[in-house]
Protein backbone atom coordinates (compact mmCIF):
# COMPACT_ATOMS: atom_id res chain seq x y z
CA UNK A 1 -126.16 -69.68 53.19
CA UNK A 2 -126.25 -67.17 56.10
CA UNK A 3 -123.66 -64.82 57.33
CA UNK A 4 -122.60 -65.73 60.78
CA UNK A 5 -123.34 -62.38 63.25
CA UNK A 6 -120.17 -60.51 64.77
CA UNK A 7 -122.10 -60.91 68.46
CA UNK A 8 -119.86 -59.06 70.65
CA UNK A 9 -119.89 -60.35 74.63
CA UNK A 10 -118.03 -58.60 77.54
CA UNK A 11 -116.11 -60.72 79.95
CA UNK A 12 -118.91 -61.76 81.99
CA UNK A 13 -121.17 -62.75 79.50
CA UNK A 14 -118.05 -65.18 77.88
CA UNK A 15 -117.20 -66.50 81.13
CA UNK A 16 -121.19 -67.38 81.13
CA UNK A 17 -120.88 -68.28 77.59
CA UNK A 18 -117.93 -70.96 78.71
CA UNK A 19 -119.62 -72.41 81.22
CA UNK A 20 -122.91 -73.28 79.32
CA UNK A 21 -120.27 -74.80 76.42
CA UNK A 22 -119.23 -76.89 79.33
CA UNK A 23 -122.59 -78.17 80.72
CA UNK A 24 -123.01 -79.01 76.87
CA UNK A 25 -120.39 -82.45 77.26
CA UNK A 26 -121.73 -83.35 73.22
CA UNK A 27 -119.75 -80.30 72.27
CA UNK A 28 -115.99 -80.87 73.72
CA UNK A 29 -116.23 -84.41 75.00
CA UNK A 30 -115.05 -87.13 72.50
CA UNK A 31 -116.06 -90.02 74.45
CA UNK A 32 -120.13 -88.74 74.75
CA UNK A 33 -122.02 -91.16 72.83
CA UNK A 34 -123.44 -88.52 70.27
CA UNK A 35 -120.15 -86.43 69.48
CA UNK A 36 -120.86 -87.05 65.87
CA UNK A 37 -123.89 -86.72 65.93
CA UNK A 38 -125.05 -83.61 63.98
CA UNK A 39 -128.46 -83.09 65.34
CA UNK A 40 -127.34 -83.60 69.06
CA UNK A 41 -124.92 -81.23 68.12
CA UNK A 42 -127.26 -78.18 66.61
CA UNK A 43 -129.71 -79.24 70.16
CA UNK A 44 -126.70 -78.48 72.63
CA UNK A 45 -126.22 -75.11 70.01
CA UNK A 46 -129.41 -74.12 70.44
CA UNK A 47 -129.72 -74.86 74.02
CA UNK A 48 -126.43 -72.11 74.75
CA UNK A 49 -128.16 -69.77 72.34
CA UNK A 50 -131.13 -69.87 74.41
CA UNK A 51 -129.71 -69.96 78.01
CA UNK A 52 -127.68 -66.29 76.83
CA UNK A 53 -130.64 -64.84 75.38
CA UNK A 54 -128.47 -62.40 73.48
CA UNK A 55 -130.17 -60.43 70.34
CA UNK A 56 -128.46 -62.07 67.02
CA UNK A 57 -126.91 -65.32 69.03
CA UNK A 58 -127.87 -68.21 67.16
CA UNK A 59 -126.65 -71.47 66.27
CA UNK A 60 -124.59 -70.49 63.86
CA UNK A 61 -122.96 -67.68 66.10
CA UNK A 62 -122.73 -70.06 69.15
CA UNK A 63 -120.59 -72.46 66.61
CA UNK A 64 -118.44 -69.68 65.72
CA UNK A 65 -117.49 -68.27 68.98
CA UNK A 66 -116.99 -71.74 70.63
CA UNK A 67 -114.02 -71.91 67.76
CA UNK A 68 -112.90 -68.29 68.57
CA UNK A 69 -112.49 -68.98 72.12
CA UNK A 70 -110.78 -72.76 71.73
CA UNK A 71 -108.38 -70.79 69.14
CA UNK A 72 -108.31 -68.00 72.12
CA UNK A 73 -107.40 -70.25 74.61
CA UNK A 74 -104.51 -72.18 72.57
CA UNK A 75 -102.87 -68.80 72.12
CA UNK A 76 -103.21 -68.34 75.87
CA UNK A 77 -101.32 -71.79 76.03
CA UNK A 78 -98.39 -70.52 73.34
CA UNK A 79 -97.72 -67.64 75.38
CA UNK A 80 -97.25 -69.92 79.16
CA UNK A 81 -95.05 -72.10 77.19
CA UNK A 82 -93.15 -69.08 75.30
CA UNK A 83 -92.84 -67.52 78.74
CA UNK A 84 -91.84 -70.30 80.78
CA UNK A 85 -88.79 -70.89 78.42
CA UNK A 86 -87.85 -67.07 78.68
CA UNK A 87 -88.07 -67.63 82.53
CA UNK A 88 -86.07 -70.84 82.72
CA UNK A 89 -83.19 -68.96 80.75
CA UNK A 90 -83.36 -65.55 82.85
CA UNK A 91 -84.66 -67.76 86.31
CA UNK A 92 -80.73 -67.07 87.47
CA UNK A 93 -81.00 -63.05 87.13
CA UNK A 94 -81.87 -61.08 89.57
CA UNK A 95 -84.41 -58.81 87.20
CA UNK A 96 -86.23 -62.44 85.55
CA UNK A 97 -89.74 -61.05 84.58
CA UNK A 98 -92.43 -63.83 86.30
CA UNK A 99 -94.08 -66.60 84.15
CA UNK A 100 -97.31 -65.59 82.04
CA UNK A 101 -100.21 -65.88 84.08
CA UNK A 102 -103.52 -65.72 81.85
CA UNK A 103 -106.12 -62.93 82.94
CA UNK A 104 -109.19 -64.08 81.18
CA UNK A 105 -111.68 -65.35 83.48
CA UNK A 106 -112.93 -67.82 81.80
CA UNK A 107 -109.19 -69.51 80.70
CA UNK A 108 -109.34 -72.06 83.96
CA UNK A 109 -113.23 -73.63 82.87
CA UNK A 110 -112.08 -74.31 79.25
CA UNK A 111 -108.63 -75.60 80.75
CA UNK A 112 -110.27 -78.22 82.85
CA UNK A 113 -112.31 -79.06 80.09
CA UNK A 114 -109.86 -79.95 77.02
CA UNK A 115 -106.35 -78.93 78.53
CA UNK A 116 -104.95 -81.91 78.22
CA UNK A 117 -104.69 -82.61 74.79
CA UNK A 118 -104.35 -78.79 74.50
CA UNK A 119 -101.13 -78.90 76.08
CA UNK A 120 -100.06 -82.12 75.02
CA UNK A 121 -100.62 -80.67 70.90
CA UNK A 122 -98.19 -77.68 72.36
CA UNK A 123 -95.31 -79.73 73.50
CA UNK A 124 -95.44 -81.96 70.33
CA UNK A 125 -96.16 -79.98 67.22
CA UNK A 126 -93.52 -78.30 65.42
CA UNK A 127 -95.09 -74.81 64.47
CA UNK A 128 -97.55 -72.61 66.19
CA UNK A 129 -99.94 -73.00 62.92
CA UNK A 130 -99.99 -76.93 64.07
CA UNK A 131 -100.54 -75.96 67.73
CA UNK A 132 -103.27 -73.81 66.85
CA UNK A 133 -105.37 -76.29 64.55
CA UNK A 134 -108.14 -77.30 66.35
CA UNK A 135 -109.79 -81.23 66.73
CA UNK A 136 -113.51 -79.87 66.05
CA UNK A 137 -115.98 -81.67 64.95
CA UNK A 138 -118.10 -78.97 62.80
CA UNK A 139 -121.29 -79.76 61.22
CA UNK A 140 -119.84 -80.64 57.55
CA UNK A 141 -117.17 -83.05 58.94
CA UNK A 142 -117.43 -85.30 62.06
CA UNK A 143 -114.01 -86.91 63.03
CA UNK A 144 -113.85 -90.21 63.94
CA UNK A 145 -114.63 -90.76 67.91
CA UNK A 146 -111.30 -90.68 69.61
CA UNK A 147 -110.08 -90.44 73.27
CA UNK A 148 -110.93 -87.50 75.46
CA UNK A 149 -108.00 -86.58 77.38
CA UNK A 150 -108.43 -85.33 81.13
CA UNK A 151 -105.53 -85.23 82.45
CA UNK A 152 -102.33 -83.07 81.06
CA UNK A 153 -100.36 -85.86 79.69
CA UNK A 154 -102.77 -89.35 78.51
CA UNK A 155 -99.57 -91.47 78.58
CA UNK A 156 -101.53 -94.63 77.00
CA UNK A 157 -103.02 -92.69 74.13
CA UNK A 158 -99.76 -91.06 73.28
CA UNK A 159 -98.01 -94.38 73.37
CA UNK A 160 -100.60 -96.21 71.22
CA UNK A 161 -100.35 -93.09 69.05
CA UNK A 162 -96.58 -93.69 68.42
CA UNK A 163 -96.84 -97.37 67.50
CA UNK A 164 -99.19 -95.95 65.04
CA UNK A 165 -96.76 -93.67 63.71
CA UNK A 166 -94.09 -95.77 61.73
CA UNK A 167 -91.60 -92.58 62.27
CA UNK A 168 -92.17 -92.45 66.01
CA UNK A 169 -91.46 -96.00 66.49
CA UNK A 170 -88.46 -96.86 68.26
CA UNK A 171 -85.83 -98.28 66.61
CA UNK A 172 -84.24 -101.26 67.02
CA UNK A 173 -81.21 -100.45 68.88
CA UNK A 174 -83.67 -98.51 71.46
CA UNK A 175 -83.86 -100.94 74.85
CA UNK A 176 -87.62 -99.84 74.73
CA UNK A 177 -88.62 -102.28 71.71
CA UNK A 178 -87.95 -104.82 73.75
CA UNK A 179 -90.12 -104.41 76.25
CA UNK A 180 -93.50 -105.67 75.80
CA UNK A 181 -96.63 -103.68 74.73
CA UNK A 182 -98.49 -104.58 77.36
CA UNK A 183 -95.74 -104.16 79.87
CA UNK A 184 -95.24 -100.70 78.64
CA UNK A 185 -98.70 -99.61 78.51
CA UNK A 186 -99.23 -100.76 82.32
CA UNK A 187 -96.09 -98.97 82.98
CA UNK A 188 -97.74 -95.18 81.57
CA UNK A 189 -100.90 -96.43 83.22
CA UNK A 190 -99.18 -96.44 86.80
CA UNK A 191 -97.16 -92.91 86.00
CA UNK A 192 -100.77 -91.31 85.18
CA UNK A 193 -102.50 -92.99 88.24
CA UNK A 194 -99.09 -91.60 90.28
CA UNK A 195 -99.17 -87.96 88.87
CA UNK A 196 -103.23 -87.85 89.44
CA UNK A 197 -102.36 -88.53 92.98
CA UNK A 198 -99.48 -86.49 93.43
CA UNK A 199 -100.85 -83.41 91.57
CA UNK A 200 -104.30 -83.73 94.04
CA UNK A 201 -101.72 -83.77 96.99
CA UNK A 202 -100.00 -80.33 95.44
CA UNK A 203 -103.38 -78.92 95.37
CA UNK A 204 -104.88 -79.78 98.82
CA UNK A 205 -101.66 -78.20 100.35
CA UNK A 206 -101.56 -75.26 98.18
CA UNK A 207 -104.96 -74.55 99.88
CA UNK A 208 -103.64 -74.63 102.95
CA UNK A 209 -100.83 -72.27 102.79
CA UNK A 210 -101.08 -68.12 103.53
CA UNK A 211 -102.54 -66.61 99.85
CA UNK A 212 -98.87 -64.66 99.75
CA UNK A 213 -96.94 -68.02 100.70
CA UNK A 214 -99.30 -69.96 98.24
CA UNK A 215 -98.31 -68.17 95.24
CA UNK A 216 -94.91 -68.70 95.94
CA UNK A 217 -95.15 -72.52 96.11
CA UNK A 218 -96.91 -72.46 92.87
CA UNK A 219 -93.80 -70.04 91.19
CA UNK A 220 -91.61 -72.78 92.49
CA UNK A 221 -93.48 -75.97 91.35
CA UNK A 222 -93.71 -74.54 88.12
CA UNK A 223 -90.51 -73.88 87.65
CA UNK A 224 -89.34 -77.40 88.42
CA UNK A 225 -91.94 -78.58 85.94
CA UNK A 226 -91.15 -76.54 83.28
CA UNK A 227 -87.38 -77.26 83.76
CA UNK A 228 -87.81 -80.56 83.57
CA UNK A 229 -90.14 -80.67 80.05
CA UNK A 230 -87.49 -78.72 78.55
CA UNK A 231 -85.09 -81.38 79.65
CA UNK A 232 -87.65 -83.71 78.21
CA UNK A 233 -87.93 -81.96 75.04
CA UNK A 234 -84.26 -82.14 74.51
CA UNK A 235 -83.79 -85.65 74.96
CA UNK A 236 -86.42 -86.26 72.52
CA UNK A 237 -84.58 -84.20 69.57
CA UNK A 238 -81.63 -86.18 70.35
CA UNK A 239 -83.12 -89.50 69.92
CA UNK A 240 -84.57 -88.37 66.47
């Protein structure tokens, strides 16, 4: 078996490299019809290694990076949410440093791609080593076909997810459990279609604010958010 090449890219050539692992929807997307398929897979490979036209990037060292920059970008994630705690605790000082803002260029592409159940892993799992495993499905071992999340929060998947779990399950003094599936499912349908809305509404007015005045908003907004995950959070240790 071959070594896989150390190919080293500057930031350009990654941010190109990211968006060519985007066009590639086999790659990231679990609902594309060939996911699992291994040969679709090594095709969408090649077809990056040949679009960069980089001496020593081949399949295997297209494979390799696309890992290194999905384990990249969770570490990006760990540090927002490690920062926006530190901020929510010092947000009543007058010398509270400002939330984490990632630099790398390419951070917002791979965001829009698989954020959602990025960020969704980060509020749930216990330990950074969780956080930072990674749903891939390699060339060895395809995982079964699952839901692609798009949005930061897939309210129905998580719910399903927790009837599946027989420790996440409410218990029986919970009011929940006796409201019906169905119901309840409708009911996280309706916040998602809500929050799609709303967060399209944040954006179209961000763009019309002064840059200065713009950046400001978005401080704010985030803080509110933040505060009230962390509020979220808590309630969640309690019930357990």
């Amino acid at each position: 078996m071959s070594s896989v090449i150390n190919v080293r890219l500057n930031e350009k050539m990654t941010l190109r490299f990211v968006e060519l692992y985007r066009d590639q929807r086999v790659l990231w997307d679990k609902e594309h019809e060939a996911y699992n398929k291994r040969t679709e897979r090594l095709r969408a490979y090649r077809r990056i290694a040949e679009a960069m036209s980089v001496e020593g990037l081949g399949v295997p060292e297209v494979a390799s990076k696309i890992k290194n920059i999905r384990s990249t970008y969770l570490q990006e994630l760990k540090k927002i949410k490690d920062s926006a705690q530190r901020h929510l605790v010092q947000s009543e000082e007058e010398d509270a440093s400002s939330p984490y803002v990632p630099k790398l260029l390419w951070f917002s592409i791979l965001d829009s791609m698989i954020g959602g159940a990025a960020v969704k892993r980060l509020y749930s799992s216990p330990s950074t080593a969780d956080m930072l495993s990674i749903d891939y499905a390699d060339e060895s071992s395809c995982p079964a076909s699952s839901n692609n999340y798009t949005t930061p929060f897939d309210y129905g998947s998580s719910y399903a997810n927790d009837l599946a779990d027989p420790a996440k399950r409410p218990s029986s003094s919970s009011s929940v459990v006796d409201e019906p599936p169905l119901a309840k499912r409708l009911m996280y349908e309706r916040q998602q279609s809500s929050a799609e809305l709303f967060s399209r509404y944040i954006a179209t007015s961000l763009e019309a604010l002064p840059p200065r005045l713009s950046v400001q908003a978005q401080k704010e907004v985030h803080d509110v958010l933040v505060k009230y995950k962390i509020l979220e959070l808590d309630q969640l240790e309690q019930q357990r």
